[in-house]
Protein backbone atom coordinates (compact mmCIF):
# COMPACT_ATOMS: atom_id res chain seq x y z
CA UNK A 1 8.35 120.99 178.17
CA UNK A 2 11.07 122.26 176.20
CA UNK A 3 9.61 125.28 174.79
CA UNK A 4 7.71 125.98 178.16
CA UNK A 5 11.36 126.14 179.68
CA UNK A 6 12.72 128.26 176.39
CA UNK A 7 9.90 130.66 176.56
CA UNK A 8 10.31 131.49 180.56
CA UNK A 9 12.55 133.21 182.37
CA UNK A 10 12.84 130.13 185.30
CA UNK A 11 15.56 127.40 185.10
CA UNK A 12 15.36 123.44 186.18
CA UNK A 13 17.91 122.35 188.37
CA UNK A 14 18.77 118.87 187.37
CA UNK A 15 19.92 117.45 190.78
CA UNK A 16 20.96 113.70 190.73
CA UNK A 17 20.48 112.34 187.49
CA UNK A 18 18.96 108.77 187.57
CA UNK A 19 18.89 108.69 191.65
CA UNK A 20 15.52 110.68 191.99
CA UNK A 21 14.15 107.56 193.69
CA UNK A 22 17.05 107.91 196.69
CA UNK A 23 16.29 111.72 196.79
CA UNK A 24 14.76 111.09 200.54
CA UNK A 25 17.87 109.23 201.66
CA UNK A 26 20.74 111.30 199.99
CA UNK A 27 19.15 114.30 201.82
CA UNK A 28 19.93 112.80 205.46
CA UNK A 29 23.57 112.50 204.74
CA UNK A 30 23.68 116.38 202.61
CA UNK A 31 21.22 117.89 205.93
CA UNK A 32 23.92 116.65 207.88
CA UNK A 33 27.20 117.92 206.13
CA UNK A 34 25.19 121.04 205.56
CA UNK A 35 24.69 121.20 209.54
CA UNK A 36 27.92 120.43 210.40
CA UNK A 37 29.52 122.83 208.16
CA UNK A 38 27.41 125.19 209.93
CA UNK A 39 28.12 124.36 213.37
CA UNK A 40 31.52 123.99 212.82
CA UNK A 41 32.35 127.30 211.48
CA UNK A 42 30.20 128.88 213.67
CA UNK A 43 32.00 127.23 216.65
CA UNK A 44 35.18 128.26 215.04
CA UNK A 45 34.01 132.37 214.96
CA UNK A 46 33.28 131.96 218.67
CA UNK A 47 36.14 130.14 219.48
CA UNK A 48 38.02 133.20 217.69
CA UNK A 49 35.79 136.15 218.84
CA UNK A 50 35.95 134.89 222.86
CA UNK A 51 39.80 133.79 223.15
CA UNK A 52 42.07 136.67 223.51
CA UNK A 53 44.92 134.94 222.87
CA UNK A 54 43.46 134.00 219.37
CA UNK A 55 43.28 137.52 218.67
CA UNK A 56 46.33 137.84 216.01
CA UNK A 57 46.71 138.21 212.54
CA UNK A 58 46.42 134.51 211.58
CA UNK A 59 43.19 133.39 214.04
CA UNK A 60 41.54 136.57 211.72
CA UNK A 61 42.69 135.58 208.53
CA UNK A 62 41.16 131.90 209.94
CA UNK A 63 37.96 133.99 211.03
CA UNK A 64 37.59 135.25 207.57
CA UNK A 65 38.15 131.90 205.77
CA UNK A 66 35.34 130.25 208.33
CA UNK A 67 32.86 133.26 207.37
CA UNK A 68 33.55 132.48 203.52
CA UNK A 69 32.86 128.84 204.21
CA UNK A 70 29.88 129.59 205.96
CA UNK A 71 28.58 131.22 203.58
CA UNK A 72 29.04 129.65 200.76
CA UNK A 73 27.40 126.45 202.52
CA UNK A 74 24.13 129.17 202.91
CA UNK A 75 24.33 130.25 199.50
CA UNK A 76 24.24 126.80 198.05
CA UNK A 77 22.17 125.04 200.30
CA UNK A 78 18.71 126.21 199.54
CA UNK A 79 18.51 124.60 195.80
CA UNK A 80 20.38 121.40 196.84
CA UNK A 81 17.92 120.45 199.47
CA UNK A 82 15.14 122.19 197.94
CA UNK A 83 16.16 119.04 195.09
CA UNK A 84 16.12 116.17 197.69
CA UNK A 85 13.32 117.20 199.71
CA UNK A 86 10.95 117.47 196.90
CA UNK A 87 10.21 121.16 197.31
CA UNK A 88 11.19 122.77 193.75
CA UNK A 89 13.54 122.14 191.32
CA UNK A 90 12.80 125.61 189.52
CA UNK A 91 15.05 129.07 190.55
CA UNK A 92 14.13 132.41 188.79
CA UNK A 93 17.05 133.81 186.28
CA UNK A 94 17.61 136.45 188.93
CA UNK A 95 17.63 134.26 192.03
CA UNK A 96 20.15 131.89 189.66
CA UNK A 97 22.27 134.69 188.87
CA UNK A 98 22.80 135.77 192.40
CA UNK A 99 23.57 132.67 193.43
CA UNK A 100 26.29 132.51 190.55
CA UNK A 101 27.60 135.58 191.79
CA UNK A 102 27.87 133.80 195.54
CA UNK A 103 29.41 131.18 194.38
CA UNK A 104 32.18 132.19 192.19
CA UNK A 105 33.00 135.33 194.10
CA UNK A 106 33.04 133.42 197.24
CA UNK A 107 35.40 131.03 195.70
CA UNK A 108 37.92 134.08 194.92
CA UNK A 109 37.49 134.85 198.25
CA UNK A 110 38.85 131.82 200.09
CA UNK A 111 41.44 131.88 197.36
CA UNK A 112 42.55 135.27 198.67
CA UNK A 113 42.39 134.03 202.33
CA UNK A 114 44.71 131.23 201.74
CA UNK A 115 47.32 133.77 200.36
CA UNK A 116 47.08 136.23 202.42
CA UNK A 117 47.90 133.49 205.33
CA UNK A 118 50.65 132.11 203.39
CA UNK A 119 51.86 135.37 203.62
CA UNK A 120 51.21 135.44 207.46
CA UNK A 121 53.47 132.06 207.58
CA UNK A 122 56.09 133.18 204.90
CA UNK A 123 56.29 136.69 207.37
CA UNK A 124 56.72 134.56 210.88
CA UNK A 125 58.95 132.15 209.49
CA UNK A 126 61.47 134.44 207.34
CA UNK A 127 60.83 137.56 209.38
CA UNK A 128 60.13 136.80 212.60
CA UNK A 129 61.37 140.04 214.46
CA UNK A 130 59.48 142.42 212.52
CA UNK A 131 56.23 139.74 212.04
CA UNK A 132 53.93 142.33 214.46
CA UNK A 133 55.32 145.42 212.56
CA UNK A 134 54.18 144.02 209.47
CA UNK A 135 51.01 142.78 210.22
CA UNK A 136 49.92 145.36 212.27
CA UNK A 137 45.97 144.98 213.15
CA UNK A 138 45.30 148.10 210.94
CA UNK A 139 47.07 146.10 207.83
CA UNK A 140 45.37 143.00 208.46
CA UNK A 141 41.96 144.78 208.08
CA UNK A 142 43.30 146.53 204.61
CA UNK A 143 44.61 142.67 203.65
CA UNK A 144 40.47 141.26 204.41
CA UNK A 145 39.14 144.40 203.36
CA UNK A 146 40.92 144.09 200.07
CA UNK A 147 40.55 140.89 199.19
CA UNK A 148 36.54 141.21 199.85
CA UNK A 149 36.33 143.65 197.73
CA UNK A 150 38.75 142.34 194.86
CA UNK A 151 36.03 139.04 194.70
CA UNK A 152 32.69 141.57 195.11
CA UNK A 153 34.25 143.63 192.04
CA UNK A 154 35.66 141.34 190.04
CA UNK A 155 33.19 138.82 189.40
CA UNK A 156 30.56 141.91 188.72
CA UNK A 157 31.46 142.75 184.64
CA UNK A 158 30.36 138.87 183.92
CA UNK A 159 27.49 138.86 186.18
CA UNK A 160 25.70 141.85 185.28
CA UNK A 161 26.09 139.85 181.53
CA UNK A 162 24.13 137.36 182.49
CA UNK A 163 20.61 139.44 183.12
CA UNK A 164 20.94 140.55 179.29
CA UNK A 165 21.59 137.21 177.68
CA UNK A 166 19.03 135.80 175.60
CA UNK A 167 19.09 132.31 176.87
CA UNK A 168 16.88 130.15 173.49
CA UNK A 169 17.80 126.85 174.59
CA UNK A 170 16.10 125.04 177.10
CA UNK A 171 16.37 126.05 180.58
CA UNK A 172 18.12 122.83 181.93
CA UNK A 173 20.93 123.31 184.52
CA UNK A 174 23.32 120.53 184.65
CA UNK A 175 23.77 120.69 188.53
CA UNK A 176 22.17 121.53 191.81
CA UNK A 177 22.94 125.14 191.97
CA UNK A 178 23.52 128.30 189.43
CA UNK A 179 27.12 128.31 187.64
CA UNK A 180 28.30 130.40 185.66
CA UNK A 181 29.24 128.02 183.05
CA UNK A 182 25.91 126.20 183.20
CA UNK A 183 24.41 129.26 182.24
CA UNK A 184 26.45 130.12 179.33
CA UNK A 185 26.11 127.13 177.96
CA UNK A 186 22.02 127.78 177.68
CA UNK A 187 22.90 131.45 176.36
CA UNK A 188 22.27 132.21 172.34
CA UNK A 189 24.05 135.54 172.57
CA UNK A 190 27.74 136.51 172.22
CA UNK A 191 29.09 134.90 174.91
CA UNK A 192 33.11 135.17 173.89
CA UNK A 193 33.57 138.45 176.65
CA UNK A 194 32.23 136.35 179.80
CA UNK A 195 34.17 133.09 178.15
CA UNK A 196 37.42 135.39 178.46
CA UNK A 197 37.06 137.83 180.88
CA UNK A 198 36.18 134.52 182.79
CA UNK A 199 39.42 132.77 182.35
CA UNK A 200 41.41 136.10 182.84
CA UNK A 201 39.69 135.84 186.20
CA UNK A 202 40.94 132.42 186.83
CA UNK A 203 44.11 133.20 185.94
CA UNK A 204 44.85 136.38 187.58
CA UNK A 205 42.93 135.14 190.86
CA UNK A 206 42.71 131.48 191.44
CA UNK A 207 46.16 130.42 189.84
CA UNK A 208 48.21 133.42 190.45
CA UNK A 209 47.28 133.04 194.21
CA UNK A 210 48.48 128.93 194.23
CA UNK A 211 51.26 130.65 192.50
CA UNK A 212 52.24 133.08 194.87
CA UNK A 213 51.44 130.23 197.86
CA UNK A 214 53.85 128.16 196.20
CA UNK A 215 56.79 130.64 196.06
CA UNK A 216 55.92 132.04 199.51
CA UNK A 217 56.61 127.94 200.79
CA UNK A 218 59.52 127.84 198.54
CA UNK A 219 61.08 130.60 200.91
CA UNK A 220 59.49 129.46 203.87
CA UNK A 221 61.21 125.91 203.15
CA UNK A 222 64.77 127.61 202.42
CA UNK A 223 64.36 129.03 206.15
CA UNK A 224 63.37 126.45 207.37
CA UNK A 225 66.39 124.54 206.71
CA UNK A 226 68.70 126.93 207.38
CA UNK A 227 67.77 126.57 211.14
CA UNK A 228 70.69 124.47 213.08
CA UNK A 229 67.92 122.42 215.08
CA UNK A 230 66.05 119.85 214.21
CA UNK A 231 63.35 120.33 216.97
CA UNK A 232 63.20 123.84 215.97
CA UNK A 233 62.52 123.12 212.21
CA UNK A 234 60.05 120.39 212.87
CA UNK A 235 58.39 123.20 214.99
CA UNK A 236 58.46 125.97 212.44
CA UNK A 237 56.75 123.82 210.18
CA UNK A 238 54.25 122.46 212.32
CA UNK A 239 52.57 126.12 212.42
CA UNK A 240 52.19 125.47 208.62
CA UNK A 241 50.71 122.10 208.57
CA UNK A 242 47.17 123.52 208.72
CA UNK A 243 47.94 126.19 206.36
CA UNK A 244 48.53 123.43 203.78
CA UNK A 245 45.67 121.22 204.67
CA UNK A 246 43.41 123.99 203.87
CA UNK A 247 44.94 124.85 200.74
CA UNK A 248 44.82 121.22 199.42
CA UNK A 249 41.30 120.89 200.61
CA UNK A 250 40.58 123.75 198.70
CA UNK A 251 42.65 123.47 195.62
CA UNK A 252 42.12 119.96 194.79
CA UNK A 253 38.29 119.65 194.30
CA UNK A 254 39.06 122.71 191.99
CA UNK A 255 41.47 121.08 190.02
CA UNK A 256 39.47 117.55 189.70
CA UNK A 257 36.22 119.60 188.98
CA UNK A 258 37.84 121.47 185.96
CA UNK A 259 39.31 117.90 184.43
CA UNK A 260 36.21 116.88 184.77
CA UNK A 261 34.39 119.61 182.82
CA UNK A 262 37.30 119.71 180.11
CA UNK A 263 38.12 115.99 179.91
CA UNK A 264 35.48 114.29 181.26
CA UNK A 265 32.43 115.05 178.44
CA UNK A 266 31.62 111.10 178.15
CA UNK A 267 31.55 110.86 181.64
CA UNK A 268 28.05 110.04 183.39
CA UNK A 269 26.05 113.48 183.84
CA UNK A 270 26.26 112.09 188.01
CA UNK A 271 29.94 112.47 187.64
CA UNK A 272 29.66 116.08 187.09
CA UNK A 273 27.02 116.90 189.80
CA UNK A 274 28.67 114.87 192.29
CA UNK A 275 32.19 116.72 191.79
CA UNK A 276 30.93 119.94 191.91
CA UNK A 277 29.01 119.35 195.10
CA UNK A 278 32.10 118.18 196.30
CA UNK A 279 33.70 121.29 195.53
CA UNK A 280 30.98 123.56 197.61
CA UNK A 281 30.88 121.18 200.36
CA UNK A 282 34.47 119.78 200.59
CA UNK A 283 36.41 122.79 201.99
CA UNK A 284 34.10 124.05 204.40
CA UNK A 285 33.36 121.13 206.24
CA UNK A 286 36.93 120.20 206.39
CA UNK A 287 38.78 123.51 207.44
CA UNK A 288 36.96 123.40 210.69
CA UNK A 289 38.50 120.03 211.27
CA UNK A 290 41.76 120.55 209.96
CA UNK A 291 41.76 123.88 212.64
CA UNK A 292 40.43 122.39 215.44
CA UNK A 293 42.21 119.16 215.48
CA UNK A 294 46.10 121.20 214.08
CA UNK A 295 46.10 124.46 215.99
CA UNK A 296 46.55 123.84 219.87
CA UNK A 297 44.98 127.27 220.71
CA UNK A 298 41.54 126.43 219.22
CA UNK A 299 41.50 122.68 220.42
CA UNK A 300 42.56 123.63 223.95
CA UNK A 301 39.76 126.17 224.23
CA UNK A 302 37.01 123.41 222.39
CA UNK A 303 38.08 121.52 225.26
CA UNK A 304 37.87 124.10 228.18
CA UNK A 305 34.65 125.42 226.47
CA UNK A 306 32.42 121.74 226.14
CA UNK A 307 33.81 120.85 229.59
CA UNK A 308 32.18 123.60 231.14
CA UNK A 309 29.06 123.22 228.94
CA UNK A 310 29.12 119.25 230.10
């Protein structure tokens, strides 16, 4: 077996390690999240696209975010089931690649989201009277234009990499879907330009956004308390709560998957699968949530909308 998988250019998703018996009953709970996650951010888009009063800068910064999510749940959610139902366990290099690409890139994306409606806050908040000269419908679409195209282009030098790699060892994936790392680790060629270029990316993406989100609340907080009023401080944060809900949904599992992967090598091999399908599944499933239940706009018209569908 382990110079069948050497020899070919298809890769074994490991799945669950030691659970393969509970396959059929750990898919009903992961075809559910996987349907809700759908729904949800689906119902979010329509909530968005039919409201007019929804239509400003932060509802399409939220629109954005609920397109990432949903499509990170449809890049990922193929091999996972494809594992639980028994279909296949095997994904072509090319097919694993792509999903690689969809996964990390997506990542970036939401990463970019979050900032850029930081910045939305930071600009309503500190600079209220010029917020709709600012954001301006025309900047807003540079702002999601940009940061789409900063995660397509980015990821792309380490990607295109991975086709030419001469992968010798056996073609065992250590989760349920493609990563980037996972596939390094199978690679026998010089790997030290994707091991760098990769943490560059980190660096200048992931944690020099959740820098920038950090100073932009650090200003936001300074305003805040500046304002004379208590009611009118516990309302100019309120518009922020969901702002930060997403952002910890997001950058937590991050966080705990990479101690994991650099602290936690005697950990079980379930560990590590079960984290980073936390991480894929974790934010979109939540954001909906956190939007509809926080932002009065979308939960008034949820309620308007399934009254007149009941």
């Amino acid at each position: 077996m382990s110079a069948s998988t050497t020899n070919s250019s298809v890769f074994i998703l490991t799945g669950f390690p030691g659970l393969d018996q509970y396959y059929p009953w750990f898919s009903i709970p992961f075809s559910s999240i996987y349907a809700m996650v759908f729904m949800g951010n689906c119902l979010v888009l329509h909530v968005i696209q039919t409201e007019p009063s929804l239509h400003e800068p932060m509802f399409y910064f939220l629109a954005l975010l609920a397109l990432t999510d949903l499509c990170m749940g449809l890049s990922t959610v193929h091999t996972v089931l494809g594992i639980l139902w028994g279909l296949s366990q095997e994904v072509s290099l090319d097919a694993c690649i792509a999903q690689t690409y969809f996964v990390h890139g997506l990542s970036c994306t939401e990463s970019g989201v979050l900032l850029a409606m930081a910045f939305d806050r930071f600009t309503a908040i500190c600079n209220p009277l010029r917020y709709r000269s600012i954001l301006t419908n025309s900047r807003v679409i540079h702002f999601m234009v940009t940061i789409v195209l900063r995660s397509a282009v980015s990821i792309l030098p380490v990607i295109i990499r991975l086709k030419f790699f001469h992968y010798c060892r056996p073609h065992v994936l250590s989760h349920s879907f493609c990563l980037h790392q996972d596939l390094l680790r199978l690679a026998c060629s010089d790997i030290r330009f994707n091991s760098f270029y990769a943490l560059a990316l980190v660096i200048c993406t992931l944690l020099l956004d959740a820098v920038l989100i950090l100073i932009s609340y650090v200003f936001i907080l300074h305003t805040v308390l500046a304002i004379a009023s208590r009611e009118e401080r516990l309302k100019s944060l309120q518009t922020c709560v969901s702002h930060l809900c997403a952002v910890l949904v997001f950058y937590i599992p991050i966080i705990g998957l990479t101690m994991v992967h650099r602290f936690g090598k005697h950990l079980s091999p379930l560990v590590h699968v079960l984290m980073s399908n936390i991480y894929i599944l974790f934010p979109p499933l939540m954001n909906p949530i956190i939007y509809s239940v926080k932002t009065q706009q979308i939960r008034s018209r949820m309620k308007k909308w399934f009254s007149l569908k009941m």
